[in-house]
Protein backbone atom coordinates (compact mmCIF):
# COMPACT_ATOMS: atom_id res chain seq x y z
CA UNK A 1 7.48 28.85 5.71
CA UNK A 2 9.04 29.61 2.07
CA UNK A 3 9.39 26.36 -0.11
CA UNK A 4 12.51 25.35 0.41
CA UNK A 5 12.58 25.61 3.98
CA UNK A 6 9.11 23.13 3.41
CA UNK A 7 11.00 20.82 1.26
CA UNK A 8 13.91 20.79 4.04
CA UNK A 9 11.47 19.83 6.74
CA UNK A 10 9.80 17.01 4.59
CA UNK A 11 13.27 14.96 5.54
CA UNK A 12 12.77 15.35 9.27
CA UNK A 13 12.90 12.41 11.20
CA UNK A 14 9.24 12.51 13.22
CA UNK A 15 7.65 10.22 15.83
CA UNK A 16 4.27 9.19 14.30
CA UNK A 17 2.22 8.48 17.35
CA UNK A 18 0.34 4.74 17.20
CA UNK A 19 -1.82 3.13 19.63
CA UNK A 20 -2.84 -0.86 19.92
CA UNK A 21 -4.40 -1.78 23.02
CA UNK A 22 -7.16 -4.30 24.60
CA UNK A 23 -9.60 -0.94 24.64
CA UNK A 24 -9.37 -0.42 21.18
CA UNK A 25 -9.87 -3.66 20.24
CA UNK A 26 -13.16 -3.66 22.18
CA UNK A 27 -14.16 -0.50 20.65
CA UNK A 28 -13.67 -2.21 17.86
CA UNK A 29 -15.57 -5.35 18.75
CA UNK A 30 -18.52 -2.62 20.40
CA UNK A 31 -19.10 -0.90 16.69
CA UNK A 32 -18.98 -4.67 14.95
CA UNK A 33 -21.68 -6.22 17.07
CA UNK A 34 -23.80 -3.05 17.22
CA UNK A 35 -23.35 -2.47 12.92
CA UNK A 36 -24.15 -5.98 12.35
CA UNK A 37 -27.55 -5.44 14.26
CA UNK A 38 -28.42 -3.97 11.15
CA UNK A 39 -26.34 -5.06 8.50
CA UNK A 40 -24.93 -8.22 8.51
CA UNK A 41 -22.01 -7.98 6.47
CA UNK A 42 -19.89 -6.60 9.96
CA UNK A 43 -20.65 -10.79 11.35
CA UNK A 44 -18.08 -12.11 8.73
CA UNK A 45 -15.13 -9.73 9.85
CA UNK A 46 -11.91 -11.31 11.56
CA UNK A 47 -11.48 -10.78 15.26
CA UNK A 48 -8.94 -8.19 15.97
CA UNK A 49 -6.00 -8.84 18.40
CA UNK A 50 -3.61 -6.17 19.74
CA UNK A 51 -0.41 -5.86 17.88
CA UNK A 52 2.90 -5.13 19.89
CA UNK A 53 4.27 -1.26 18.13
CA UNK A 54 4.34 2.31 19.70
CA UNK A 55 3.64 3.96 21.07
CA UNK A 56 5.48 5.57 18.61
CA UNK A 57 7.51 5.33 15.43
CA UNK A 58 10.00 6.92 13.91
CA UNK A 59 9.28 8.24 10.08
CA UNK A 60 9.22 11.05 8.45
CA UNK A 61 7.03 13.43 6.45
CA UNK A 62 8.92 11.94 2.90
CA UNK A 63 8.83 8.56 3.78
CA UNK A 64 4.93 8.61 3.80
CA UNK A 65 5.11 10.23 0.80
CA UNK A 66 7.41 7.42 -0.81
CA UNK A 67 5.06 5.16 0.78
CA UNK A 68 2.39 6.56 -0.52
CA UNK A 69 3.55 6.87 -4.03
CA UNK A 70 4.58 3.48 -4.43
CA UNK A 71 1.64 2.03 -3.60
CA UNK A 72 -0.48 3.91 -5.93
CA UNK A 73 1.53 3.37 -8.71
CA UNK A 74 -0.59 1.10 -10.75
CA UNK A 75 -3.72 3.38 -10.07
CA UNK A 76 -3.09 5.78 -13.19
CA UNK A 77 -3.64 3.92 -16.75
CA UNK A 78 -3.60 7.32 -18.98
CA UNK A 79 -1.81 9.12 -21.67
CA UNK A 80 -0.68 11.63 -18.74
CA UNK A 81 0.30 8.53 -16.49
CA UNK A 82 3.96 9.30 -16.04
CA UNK A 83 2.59 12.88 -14.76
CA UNK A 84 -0.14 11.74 -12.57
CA UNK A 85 2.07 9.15 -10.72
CA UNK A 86 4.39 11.94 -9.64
CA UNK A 87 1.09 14.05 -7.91
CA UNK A 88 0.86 12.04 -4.70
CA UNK A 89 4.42 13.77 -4.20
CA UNK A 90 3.68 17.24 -5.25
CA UNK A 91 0.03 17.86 -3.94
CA UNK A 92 0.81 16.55 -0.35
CA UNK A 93 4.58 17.66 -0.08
CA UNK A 94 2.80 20.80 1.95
CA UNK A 95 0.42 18.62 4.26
CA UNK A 96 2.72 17.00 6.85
CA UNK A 97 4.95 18.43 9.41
CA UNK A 98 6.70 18.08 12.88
CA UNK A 99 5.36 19.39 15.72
CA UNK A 100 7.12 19.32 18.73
CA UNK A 101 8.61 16.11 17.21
CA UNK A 102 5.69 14.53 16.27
CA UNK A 103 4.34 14.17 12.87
CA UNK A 104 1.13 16.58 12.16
CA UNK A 105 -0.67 18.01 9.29
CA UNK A 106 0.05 21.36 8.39
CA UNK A 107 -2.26 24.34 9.28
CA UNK A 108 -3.23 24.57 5.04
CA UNK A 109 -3.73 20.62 5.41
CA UNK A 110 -6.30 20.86 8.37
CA UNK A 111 -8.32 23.82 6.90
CA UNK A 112 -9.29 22.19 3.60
CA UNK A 113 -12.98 22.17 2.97
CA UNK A 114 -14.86 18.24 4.19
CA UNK A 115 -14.64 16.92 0.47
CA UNK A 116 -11.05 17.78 0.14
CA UNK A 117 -10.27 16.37 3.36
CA UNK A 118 -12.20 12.90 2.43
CA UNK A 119 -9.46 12.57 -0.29
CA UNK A 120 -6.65 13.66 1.53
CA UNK A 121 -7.68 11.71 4.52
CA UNK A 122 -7.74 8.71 2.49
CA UNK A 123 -4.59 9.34 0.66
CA UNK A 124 -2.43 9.79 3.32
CA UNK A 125 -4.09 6.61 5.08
CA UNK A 126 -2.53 4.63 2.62
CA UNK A 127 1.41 5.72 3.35
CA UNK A 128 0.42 6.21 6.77
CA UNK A 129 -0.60 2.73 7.23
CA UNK A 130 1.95 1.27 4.93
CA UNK A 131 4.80 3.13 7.24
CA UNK A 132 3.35 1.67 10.66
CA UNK A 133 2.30 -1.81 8.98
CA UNK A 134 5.94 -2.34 8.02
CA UNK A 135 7.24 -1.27 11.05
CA UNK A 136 5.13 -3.91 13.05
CA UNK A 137 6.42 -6.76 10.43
CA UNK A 138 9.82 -5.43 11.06
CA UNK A 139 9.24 -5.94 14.50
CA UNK A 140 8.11 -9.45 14.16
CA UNK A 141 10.32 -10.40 11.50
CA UNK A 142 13.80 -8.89 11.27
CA UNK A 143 15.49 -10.42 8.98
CA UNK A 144 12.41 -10.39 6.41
CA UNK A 145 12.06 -6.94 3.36
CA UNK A 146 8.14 -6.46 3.19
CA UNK A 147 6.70 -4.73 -0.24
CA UNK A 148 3.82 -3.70 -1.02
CA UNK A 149 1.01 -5.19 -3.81
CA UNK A 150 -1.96 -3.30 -5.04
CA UNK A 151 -4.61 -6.65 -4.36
CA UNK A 152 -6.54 -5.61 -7.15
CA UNK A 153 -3.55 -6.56 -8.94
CA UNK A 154 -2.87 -10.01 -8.07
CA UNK A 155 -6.64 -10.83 -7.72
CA UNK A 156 -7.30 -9.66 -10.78
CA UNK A 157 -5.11 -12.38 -12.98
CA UNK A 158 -6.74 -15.27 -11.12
CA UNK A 159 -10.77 -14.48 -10.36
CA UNK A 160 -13.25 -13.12 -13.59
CA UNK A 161 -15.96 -11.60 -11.24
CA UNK A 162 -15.24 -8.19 -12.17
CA UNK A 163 -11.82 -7.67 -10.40
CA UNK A 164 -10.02 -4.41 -11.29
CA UNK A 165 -13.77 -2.92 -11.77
CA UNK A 166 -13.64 1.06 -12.64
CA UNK A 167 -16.95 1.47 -10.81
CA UNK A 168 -16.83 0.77 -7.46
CA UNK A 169 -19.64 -2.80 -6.68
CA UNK A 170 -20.91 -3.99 -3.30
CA UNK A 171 -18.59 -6.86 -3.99
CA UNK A 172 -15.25 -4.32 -4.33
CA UNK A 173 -16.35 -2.53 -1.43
CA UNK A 174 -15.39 -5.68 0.90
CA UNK A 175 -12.16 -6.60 -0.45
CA UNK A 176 -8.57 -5.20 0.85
CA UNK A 177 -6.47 -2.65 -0.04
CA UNK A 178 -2.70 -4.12 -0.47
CA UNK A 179 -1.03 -7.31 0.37
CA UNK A 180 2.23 -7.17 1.74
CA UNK A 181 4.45 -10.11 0.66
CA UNK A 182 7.51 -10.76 2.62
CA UNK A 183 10.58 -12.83 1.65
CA UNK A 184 13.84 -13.91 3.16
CA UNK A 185 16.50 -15.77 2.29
CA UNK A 186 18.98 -17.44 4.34
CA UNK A 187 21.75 -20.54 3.31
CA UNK A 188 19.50 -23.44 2.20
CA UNK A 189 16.01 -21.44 2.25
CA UNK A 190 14.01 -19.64 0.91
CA UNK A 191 10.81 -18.32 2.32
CA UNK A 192 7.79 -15.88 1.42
CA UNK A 193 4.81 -14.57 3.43
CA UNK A 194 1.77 -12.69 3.28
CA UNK A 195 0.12 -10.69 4.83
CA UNK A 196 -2.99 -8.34 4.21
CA UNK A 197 -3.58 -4.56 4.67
CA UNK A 198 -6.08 -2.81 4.88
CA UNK A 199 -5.62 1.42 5.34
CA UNK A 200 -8.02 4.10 6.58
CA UNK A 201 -7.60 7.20 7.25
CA UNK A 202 -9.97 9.89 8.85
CA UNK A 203 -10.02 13.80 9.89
CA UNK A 204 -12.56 12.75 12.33
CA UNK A 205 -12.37 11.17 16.09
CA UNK A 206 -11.20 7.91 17.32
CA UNK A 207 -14.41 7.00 17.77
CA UNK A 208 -14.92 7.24 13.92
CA UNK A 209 -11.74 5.26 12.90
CA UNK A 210 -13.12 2.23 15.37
CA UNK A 211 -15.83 1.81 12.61
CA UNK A 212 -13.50 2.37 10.12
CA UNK A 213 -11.52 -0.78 11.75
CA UNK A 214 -14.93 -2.92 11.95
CA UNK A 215 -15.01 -2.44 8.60
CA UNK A 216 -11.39 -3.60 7.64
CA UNK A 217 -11.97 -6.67 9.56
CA UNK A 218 -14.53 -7.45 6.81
CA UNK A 219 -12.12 -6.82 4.00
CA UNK A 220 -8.81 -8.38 5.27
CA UNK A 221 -10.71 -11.87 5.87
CA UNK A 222 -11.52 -12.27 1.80
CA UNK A 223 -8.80 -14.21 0.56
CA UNK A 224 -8.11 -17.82 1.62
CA UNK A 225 -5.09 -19.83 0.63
CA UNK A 226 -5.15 -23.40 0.68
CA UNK A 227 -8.62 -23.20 3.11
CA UNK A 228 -6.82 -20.67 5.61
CA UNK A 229 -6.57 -17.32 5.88
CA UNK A 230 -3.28 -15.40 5.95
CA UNK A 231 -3.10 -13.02 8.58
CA UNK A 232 -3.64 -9.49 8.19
CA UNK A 233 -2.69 -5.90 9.45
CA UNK A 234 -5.79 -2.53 9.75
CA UNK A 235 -4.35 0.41 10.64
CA UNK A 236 -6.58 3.82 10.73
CA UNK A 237 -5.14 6.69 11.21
CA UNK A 238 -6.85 10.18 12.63
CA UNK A 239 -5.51 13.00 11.03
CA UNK A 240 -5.12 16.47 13.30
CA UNK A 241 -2.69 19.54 13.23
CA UNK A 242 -1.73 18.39 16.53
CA UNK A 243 -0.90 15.18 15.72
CA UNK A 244 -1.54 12.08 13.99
CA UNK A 245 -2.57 8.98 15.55
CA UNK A 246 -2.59 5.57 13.90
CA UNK A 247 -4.56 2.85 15.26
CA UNK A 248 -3.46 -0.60 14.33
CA UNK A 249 -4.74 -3.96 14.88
CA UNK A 250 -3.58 -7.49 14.11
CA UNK A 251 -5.40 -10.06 13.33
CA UNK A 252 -3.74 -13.75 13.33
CA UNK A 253 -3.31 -16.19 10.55
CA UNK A 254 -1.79 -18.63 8.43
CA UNK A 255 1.49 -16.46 6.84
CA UNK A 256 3.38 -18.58 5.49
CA UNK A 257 3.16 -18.66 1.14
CA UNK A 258 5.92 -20.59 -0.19
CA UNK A 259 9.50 -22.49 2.05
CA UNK A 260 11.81 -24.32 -0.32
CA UNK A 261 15.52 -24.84 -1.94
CA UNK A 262 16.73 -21.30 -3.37
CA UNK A 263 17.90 -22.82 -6.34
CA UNK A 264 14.00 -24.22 -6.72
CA UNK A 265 12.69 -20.61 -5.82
CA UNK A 266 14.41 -18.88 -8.33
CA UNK A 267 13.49 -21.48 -11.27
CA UNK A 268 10.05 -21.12 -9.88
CA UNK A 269 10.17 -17.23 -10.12
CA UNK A 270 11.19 -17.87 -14.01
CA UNK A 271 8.35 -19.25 -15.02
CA UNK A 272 5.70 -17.22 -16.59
CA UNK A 273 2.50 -17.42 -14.86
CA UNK A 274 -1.26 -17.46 -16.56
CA UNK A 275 -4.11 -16.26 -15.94
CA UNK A 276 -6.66 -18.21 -14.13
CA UNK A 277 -10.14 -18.24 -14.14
CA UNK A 278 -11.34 -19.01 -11.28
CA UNK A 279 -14.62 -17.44 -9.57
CA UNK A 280 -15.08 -16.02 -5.90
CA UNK A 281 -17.85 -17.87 -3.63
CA UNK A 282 -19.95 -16.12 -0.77
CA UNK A 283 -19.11 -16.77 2.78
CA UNK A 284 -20.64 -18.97 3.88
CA UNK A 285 -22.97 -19.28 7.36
CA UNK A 286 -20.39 -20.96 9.63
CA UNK A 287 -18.03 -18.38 8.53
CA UNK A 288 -19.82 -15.53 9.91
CA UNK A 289 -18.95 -14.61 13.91
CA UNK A 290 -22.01 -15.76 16.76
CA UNK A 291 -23.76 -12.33 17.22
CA UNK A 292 -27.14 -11.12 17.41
CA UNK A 293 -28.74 -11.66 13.91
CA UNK A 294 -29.99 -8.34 12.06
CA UNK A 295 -33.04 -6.88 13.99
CA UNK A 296 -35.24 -4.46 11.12
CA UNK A 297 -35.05 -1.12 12.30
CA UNK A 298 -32.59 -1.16 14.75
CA UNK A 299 -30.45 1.87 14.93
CA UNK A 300 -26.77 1.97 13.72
CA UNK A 301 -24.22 2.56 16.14
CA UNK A 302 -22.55 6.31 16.69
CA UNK A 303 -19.88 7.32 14.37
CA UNK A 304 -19.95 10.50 16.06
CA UNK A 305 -19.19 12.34 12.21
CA UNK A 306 -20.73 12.77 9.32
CA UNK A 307 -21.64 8.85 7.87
CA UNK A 308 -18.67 6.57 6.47
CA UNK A 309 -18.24 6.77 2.99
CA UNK A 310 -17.32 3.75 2.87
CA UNK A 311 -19.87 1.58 4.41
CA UNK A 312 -20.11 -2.28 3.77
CA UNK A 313 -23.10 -3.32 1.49
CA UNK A 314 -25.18 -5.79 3.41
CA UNK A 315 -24.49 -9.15 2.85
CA UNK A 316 -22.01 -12.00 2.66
CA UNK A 317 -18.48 -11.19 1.12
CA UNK A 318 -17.19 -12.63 -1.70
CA UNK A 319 -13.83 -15.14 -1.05
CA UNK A 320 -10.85 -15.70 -3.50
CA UNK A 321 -9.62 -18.73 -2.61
CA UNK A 322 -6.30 -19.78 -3.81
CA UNK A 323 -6.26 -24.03 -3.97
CA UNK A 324 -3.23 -25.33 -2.21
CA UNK A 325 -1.65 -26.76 -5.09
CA UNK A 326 -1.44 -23.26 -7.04
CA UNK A 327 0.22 -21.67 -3.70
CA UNK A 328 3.36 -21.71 -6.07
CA UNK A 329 1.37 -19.75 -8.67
CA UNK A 330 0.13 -16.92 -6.35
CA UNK A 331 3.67 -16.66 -5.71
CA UNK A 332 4.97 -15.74 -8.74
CA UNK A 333 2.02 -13.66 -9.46
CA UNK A 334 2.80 -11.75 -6.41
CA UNK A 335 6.08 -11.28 -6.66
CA UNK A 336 5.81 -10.34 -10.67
CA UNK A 337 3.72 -7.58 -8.74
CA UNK A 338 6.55 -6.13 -6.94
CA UNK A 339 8.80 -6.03 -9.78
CA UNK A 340 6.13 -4.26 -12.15
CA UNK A 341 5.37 -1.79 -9.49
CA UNK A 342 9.03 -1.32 -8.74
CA UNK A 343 9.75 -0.25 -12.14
CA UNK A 344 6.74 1.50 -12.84
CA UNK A 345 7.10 3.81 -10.25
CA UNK A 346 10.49 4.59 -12.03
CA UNK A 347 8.63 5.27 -14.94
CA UNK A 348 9.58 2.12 -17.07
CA UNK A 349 6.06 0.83 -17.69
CA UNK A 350 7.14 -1.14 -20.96
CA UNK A 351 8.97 -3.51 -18.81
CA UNK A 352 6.65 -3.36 -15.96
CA UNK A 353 4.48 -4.27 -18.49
CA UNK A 354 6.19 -7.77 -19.46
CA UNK A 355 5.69 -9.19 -15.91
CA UNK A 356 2.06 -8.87 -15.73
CA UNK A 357 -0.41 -11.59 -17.16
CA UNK A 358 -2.61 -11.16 -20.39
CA UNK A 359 -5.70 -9.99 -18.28
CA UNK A 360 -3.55 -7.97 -16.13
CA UNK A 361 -2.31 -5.98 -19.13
CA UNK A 362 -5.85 -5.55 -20.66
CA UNK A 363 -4.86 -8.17 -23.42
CA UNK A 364 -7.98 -9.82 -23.33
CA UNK A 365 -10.94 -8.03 -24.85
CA UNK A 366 -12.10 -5.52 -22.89
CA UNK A 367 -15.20 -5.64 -20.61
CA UNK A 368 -17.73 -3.10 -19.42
CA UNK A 369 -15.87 -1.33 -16.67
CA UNK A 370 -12.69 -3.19 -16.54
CA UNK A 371 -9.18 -1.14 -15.70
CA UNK A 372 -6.70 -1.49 -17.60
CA UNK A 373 -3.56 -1.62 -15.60
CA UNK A 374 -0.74 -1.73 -17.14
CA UNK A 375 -1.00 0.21 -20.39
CA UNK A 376 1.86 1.45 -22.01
CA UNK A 377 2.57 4.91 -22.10
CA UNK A 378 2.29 6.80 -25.91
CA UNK A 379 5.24 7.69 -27.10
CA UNK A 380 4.68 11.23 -26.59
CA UNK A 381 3.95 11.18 -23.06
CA UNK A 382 6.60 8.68 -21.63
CA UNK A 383 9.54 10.13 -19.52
CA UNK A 384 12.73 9.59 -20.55
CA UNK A 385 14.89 7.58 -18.03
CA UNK A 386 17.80 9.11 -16.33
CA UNK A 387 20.63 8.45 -13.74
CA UNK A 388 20.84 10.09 -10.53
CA UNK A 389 23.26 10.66 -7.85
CA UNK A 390 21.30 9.99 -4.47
CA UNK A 391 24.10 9.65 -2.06
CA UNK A 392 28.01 9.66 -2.16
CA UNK A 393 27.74 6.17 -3.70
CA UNK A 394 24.54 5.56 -4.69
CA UNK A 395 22.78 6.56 -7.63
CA UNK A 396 19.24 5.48 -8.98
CA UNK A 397 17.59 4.86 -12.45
CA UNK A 398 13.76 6.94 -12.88
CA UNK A 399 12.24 9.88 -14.20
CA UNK A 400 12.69 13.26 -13.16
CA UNK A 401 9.32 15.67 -12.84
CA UNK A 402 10.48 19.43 -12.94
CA UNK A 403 7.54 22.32 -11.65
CA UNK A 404 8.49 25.64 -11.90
CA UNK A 405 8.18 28.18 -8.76
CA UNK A 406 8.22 31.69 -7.90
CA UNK A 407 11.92 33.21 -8.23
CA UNK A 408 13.18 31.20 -10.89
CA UNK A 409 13.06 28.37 -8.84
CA UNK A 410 11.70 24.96 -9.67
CA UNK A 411 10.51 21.66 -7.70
CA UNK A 412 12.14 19.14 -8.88
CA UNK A 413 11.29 15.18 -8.07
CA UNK A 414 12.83 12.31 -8.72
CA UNK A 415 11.27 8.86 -8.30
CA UNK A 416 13.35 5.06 -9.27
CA UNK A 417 14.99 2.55 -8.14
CA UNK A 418 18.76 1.68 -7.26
CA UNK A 419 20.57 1.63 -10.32
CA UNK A 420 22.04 -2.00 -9.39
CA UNK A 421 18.07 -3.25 -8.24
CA UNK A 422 16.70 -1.53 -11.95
CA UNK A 423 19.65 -3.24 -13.61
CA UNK A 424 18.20 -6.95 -12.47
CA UNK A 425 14.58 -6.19 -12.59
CA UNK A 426 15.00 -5.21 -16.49
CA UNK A 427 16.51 -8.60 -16.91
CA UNK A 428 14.00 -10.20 -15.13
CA UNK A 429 16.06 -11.59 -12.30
CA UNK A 430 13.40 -11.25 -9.33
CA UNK A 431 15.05 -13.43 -7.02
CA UNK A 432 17.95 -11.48 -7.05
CA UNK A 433 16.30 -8.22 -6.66
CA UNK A 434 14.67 -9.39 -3.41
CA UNK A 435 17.76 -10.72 -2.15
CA UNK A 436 19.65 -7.43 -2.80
CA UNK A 437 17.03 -5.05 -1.75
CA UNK A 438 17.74 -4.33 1.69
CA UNK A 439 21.52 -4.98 1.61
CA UNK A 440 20.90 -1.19 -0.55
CA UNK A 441 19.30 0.64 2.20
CA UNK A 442 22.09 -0.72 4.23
CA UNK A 443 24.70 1.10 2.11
CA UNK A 444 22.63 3.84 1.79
CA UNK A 445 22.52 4.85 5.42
CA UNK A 446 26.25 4.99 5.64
CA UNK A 447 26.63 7.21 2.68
CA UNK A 448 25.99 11.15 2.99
CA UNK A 449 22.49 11.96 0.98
CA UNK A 450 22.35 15.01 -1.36
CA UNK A 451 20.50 18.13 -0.48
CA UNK A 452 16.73 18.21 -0.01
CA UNK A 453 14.05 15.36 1.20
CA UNK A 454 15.10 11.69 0.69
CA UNK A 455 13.97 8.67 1.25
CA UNK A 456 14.63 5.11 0.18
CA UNK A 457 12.39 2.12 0.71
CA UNK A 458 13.37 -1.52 1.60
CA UNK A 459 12.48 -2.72 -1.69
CA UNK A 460 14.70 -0.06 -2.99
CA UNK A 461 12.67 2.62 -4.09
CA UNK A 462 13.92 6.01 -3.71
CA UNK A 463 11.89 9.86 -3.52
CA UNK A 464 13.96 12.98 -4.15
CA UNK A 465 12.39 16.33 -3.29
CA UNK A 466 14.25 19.01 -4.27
CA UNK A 467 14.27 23.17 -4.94
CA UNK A 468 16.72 23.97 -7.83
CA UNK A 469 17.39 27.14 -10.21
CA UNK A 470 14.96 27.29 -13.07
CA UNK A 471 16.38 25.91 -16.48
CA UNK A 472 14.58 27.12 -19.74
């Protein structure tokens, strides 16, 4: 397939094949009980539930890319930043396709070498399990826009124990990947949830994603908020040419984050939030499930693959807990997220960089193997903005990442946000932006999209890939 046929394809809509049933949740259950008969960190996971999704879902190759690239965002701090954040784009444009309708990896995907695959595997987890994750909240709440939050992120301004760590720790190892915060508003109310994510992905069988679901039920249950725990969303998802399968589970909890007067959310949304210090706490005894305590020497349970990379430490986790009366905090820091990762992944990281906290930024003095995460770009490696036509009446503000091909071609993508969305998140209006979100992809999907692969998010985000003629 030449490049621009590739590119074409990337827009195609697929059905992503996902499975949630009583026998995976006892899989699930099966690998817990038998892990924790050695280590004891699988006894504090939540118990997984079946989720009602599939068994399949309509995507396509692009929007997991979208997916994908928005949520890793905040994961480059360097002078090449505004380069590396395009990457999740251009290395796996070539990795998924539709077969028969379904959505597969390509034949170049499936024959990379294991440690190649690890990172792909992982990489693709992420907008994998972002796509079906929203799709299940969509399900369960429809009149509700879901966006993503890196948790490091938001953990990170309230907890000192070594959040946002370079290196990963036995304590990192047990906490979640995203948290997806949810808002609507409706006449007299406004309303935000949250929820928590954990992705996996794998190249190997089902039977190797079950542990990698044990394991997420470890991770999603360490943050509390107000003494509960919201609930949370693990999806793991087996890569194969054939197809891809995603394996989701639910498990239940306390969602709801903040319910109040619009006119009260939007002065609460203007108020600049600090950092906290708070510390995390073990878990305790009577948090951990009634199983079999660790027998010395028993053997591990079948992964039936090489061993998990990703294997708990032994021990209790570590719990953020969020008091009650700073519920109103965790909301603004949350939703300060979303804005700085909506215009970061436009390329505008000097505002991005206004709506995170001091220790967010890296303001504070640094510490032994602390990330910065939102440092500013130097001058001489920051993108310069531009305006681009998506659709017949749509156009987006971002930064435009040119690669040249073979024939005097050149790749050409294009990452922002909806000019009108960019317009009120550089003024700082946040409560606007996530009422006006999805009324864009509304508009959008009556309008007639340009040539080559597009997609635009709910929190209006939108991906160009494109071939073009060369320019010198």
């Amino acid at each position: 397939m030449d490049i621009e046929s590739l590119v074409r394809s990337l827009s195609q809509p697929s059905r992503l094949v996902v499975s949630s049933s009583r026998a995976v949740v006892d899989a699930v259950e099966t690998y817990a009980k038998g892990a924790a008969a050695t280590n004891d960190a699988y006894r504090y996971g939540k118990a997984p539930s079946t989720v009602r999704i599939g068994p399949t879902v309509w995507t396509s190759p692009a929007h997991v890319l979208h997916e994908l690239g928005v949520a890793t965002t905040l994961l480059t701090a360097s002078p090449l930043a505004q380069v590396a954040r395009h990457w999740a784009h251009v290395r796996y444009c070539a990795t998924l396709t539709r077969q028969r309708g379904i959505l597969g990896l390509t034949s170049s995907a499936q024959s990379l070498v294991y440690h190649h695959k690890v990172t792909q595997s992982e990489q693709l987890g992420i907008g994998l399990a972002l796509v079906v994750a929203k799709k299940v909240l969509q399900r369960q709440h429809p009149q509700w826009t879901f966006f993503a939050v890196d948790a490091e992120v938001a953990l990170k301004a309230g907890f000192i124990d070594g959040v946002g760590a370079v290196v990963p720790t036995s304590k990192s190892q047990k906490r979640p990947d995203y948290f997806l915060v949810g808002h609507h508003s409706a006449g007299r109310r406004s309303r935000m949830k949250i929820v928590v994510l954990e992705c996996k992905g794998t190249h190997q069988s089902a039977a190797f994603a079950y542990g990698q679901l044990a394991r997420a039920a470890v991770q999603v249950r360490t943050l509390s908020v107000g003494g509960r725990r919201p609930p949370a969303l693990m999806v793991a998802s087996c890569l194969a040419e054939r197809q891809i399968t995603s394996y989701v589970l639910d498990p239940p909890g306390d969602d709801e984050l903040w319910d109040g007067d619009p006119g009260d959310f939007e002065g609460m949304l203007h108020n600049r939030p600090e950092d906290q210090h708070w510390r995390t706490r073990p878990a305790t005894a009577d948090e951990a499930r009634i199983w079999p305590v660790a027998t010395e020497g028993a053997d591990p349970p079948d992964t039936n693959g090489p061993a998990p990379a990703d294997e708990l430490p032994p021990g209790a986790p570590e719990v953020f807990h969020v008091p009650e009366e700073q519920r109103g905090w965790f909301t603004r820091i949350l939703t300060r997220a979303v804005a700085a990762t909506a215009l970061l992944f436009a390329g505008d990281s000097a505002t991005a960089r206004d709506y995170a906290t001091p220790r967010q930024r890296g303001d504070e003095e640094a510490r032994d193997g602390q990330l910065r995460l939102f440092e500013l770009d130097p001058s001489w490696a920051a993108s310069t903005a531009t305006t681009q036509q998506v659709a017949d009446d749509l156009h987006a503000r971002g930064t435009l990442y040119r690669a040249p091909l073979p024939n005097g071609k050149a790749l050409e993508v294009f990452r922002g946000v909806e000019s009108g969305l960019y317009g009120q998140l550089a003024n700082g209006e946040i409560a606007a932006y996530l009422r006006a979100a999805p009324l864009v992809r509304r508009r959008w999907l009556r309008s007639r999209p340009r040539d080559g692969a597009v997609s635009l998010g709910r929190d209006g985000t939108i991906l160009t890939i494109r071939v073009t003629d060369r320019r010198d």
